[in-house]
C-alpha atoms as a PDB file:
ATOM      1  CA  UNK A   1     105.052  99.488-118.909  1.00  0.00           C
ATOM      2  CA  UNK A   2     101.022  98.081-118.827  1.00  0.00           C
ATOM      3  CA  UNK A   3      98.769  98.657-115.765  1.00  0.00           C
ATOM      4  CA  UNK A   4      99.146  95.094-114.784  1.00  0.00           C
ATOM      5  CA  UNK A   5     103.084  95.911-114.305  1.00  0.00           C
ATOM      6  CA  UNK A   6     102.220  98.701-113.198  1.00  0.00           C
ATOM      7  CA  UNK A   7      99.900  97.548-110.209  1.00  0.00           C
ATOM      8  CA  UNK A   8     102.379  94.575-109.429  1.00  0.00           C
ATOM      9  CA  UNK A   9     104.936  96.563-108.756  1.00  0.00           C
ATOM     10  CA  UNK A  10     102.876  99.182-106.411  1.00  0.00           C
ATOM     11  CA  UNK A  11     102.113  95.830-104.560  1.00  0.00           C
ATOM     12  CA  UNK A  12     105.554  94.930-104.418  1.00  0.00           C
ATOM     13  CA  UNK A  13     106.352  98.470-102.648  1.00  0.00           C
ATOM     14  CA  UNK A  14     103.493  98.284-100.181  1.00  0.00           C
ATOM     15  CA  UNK A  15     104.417  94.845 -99.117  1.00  0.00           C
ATOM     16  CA  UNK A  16     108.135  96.439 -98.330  1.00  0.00           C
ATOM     17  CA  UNK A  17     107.007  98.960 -96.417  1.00  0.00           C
ATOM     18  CA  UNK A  18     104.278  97.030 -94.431  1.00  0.00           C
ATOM     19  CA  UNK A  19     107.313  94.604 -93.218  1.00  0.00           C
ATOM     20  CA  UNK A  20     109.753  97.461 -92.220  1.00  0.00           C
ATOM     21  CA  UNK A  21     107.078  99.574 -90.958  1.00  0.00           C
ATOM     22  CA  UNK A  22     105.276  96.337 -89.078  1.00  0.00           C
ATOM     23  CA  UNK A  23     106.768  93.323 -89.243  1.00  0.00           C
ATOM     24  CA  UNK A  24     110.364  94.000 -88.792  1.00  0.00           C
ATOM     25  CA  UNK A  25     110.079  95.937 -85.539  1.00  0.00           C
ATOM     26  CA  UNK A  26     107.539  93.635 -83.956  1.00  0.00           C
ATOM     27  CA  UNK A  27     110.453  90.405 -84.267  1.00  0.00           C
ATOM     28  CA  UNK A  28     112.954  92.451 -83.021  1.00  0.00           C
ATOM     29  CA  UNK A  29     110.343  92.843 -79.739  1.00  0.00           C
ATOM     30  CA  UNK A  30     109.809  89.560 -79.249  1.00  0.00           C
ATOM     31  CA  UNK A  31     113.817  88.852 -79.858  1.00  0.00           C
ATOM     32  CA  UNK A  32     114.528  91.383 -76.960  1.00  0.00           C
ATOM     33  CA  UNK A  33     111.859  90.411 -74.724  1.00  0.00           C
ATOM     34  CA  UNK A  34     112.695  86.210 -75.139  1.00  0.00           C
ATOM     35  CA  UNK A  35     116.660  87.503 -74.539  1.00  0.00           C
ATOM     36  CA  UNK A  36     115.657  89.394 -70.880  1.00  0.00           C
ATOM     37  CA  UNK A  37     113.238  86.344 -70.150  1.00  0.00           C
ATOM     38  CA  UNK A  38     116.464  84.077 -70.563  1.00  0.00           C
ATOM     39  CA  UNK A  39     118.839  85.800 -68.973  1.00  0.00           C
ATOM     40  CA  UNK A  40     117.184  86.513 -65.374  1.00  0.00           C
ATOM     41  CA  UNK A  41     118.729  85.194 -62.600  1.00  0.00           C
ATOM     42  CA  UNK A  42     118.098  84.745 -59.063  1.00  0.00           C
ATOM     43  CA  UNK A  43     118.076  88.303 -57.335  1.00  0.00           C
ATOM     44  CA  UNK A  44     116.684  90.154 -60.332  1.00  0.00           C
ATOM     45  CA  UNK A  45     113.662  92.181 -59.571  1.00  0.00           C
ATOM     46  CA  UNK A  46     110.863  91.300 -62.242  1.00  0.00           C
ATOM     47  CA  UNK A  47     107.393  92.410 -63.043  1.00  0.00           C
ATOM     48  CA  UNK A  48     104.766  89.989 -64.539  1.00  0.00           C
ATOM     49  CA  UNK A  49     102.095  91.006 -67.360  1.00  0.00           C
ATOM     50  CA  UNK A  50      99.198  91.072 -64.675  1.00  0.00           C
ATOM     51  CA  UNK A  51     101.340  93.858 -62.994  1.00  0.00           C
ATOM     52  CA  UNK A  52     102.766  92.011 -60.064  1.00  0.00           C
ATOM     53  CA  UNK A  53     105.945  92.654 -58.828  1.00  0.00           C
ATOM     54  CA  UNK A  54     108.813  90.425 -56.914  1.00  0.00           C
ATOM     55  CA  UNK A  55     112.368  89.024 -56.279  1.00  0.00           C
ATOM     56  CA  UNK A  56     113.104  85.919 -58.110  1.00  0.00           C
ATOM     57  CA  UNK A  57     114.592  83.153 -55.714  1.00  0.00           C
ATOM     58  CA  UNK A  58     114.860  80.318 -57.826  1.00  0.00           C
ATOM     59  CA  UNK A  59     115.355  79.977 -61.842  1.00  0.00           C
ATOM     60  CA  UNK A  60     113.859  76.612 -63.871  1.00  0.00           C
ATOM     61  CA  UNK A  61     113.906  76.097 -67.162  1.00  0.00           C
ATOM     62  CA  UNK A  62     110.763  77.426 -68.071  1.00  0.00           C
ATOM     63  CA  UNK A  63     109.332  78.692 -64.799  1.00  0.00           C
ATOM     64  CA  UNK A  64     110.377  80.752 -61.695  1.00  0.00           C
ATOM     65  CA  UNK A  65     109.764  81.212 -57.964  1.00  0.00           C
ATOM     66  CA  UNK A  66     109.658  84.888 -57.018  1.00  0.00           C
ATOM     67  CA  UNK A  67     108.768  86.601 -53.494  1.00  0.00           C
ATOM     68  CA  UNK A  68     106.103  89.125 -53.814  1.00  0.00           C
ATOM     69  CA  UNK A  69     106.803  90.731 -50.244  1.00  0.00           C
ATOM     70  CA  UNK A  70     108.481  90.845 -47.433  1.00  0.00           C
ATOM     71  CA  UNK A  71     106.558  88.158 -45.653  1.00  0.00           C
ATOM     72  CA  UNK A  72     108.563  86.070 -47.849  1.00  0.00           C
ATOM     73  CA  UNK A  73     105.309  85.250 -50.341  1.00  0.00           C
ATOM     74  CA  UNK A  74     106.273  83.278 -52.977  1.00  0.00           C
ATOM     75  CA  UNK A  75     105.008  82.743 -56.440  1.00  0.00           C
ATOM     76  CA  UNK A  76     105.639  80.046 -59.376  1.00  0.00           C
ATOM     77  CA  UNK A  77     105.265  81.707 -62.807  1.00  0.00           C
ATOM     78  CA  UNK A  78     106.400  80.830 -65.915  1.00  0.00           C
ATOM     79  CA  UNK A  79     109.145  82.733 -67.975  1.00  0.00           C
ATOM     80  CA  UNK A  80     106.449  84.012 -70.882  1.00  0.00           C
ATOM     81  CA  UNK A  81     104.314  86.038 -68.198  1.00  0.00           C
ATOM     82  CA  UNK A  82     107.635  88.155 -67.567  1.00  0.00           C
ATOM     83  CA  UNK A  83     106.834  91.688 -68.709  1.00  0.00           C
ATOM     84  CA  UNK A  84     110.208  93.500 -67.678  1.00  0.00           C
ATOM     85  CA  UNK A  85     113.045  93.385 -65.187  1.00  0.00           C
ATOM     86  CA  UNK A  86     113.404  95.841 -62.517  1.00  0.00           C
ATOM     87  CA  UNK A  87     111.827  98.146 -61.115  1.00  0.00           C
ATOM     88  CA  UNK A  88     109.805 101.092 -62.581  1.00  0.00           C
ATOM     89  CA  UNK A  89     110.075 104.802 -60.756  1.00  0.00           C
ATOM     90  CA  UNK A  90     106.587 105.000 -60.356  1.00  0.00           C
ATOM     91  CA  UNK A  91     106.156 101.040 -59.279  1.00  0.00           C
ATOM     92  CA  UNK A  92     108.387 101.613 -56.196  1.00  0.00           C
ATOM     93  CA  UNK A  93     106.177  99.873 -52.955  1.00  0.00           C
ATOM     94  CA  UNK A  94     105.093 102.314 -50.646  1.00  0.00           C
ATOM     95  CA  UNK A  95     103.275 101.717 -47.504  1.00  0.00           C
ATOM     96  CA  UNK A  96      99.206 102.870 -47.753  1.00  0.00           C
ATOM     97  CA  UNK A  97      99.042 104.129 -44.378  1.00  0.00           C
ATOM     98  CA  UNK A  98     102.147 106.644 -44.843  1.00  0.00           C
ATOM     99  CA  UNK A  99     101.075 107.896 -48.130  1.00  0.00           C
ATOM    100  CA  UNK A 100      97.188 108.362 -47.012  1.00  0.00           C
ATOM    101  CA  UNK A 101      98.788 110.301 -43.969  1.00  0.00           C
ATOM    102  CA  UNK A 102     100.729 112.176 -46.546  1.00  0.00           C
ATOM    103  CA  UNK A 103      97.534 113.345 -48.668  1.00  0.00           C
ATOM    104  CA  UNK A 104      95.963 114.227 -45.656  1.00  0.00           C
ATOM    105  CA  UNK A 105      98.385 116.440 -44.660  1.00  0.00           C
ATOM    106  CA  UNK A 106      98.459 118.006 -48.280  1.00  0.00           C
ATOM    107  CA  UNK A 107      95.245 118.342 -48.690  1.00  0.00           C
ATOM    108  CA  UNK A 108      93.920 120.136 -44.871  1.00  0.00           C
ATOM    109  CA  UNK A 109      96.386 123.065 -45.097  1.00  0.00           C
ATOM    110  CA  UNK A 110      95.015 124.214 -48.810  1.00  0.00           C
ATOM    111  CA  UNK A 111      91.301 123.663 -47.277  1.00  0.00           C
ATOM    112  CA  UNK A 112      91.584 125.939 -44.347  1.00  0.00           C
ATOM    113  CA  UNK A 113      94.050 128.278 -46.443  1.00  0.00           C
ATOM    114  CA  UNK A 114      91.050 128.753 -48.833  1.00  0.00           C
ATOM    115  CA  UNK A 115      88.291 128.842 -46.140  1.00  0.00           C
ATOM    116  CA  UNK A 116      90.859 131.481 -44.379  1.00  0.00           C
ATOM    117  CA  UNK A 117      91.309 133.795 -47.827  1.00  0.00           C
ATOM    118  CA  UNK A 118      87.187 133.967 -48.115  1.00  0.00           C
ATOM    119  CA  UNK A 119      86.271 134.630 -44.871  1.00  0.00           C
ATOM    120  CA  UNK A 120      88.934 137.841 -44.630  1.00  0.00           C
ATOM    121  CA  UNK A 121      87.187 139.964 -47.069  1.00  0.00           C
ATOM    122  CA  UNK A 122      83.648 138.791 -45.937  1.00  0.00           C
ATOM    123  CA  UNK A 123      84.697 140.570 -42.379  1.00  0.00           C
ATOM    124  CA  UNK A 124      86.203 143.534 -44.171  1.00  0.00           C
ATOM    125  CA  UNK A 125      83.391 144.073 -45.448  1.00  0.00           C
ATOM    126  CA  UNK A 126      81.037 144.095 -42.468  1.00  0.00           C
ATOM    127  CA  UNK A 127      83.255 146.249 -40.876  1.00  0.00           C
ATOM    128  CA  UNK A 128      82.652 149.208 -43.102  1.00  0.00           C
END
């Protein structure tokens, strides 16, 4: 075997590997993703690439209506801006006012819990 065999065939290798490595894996994305993007239906739960997330009402070829909320919003978008179907754990809606309450809550206790643990020794000590 010469170099120039040699070399073609280490280019022939690297060209394998960069298409299972690459190549491969990125079709079988886009295959998934265009499969969940025609198979919605009205009711599904859906979350757009910009992050927004609603209940699809009405299913066009190559668009759909969702509502965003439950003052009945509704939205046209078209399939491609679909980034996945359902609901993530962490994307479940939750209502500002409850969960600021919530931190509040969390965070006063620890505060006067630490103020409390400071101040005890700082008296012990004046005592004696």
């Amino acid at each position: 075997m010469n170099e120039s065999s040699a070399s073609l065939m280490m280019l022939v290798v690297l060209m394998v590997v960069f298409y299972f490595l690459l190549i491969r894996p990125e079709n079988k994305r886009k295959k998934k993703a265009q499969e969940m993007r025609e198979n919605i239906k009205k009711g599904d739960t859906i979350t757009t690439i910009g992050g927004i997330v609603g209940r699809v009402v009405m299913v066009d070829k190559d668009t759909l209506v969702i509502e965003t909320s439950e003052d009945r919003v509704r939205m046209e978008i078209t399939k491609w801006a679909i980034s996945t179907t359902g609901v993530q754990a962490n994307d479940q809606p939750v209502n500002d006012k409850k969960k600021k309450k919530e931190k509040e809550e969390e965070e006063s206790p620890v505060a006067e819990k630490a103020v409390l643990v400071e101040e005890k020794p700082a008296e012990e000590e004046k005592k004696d």
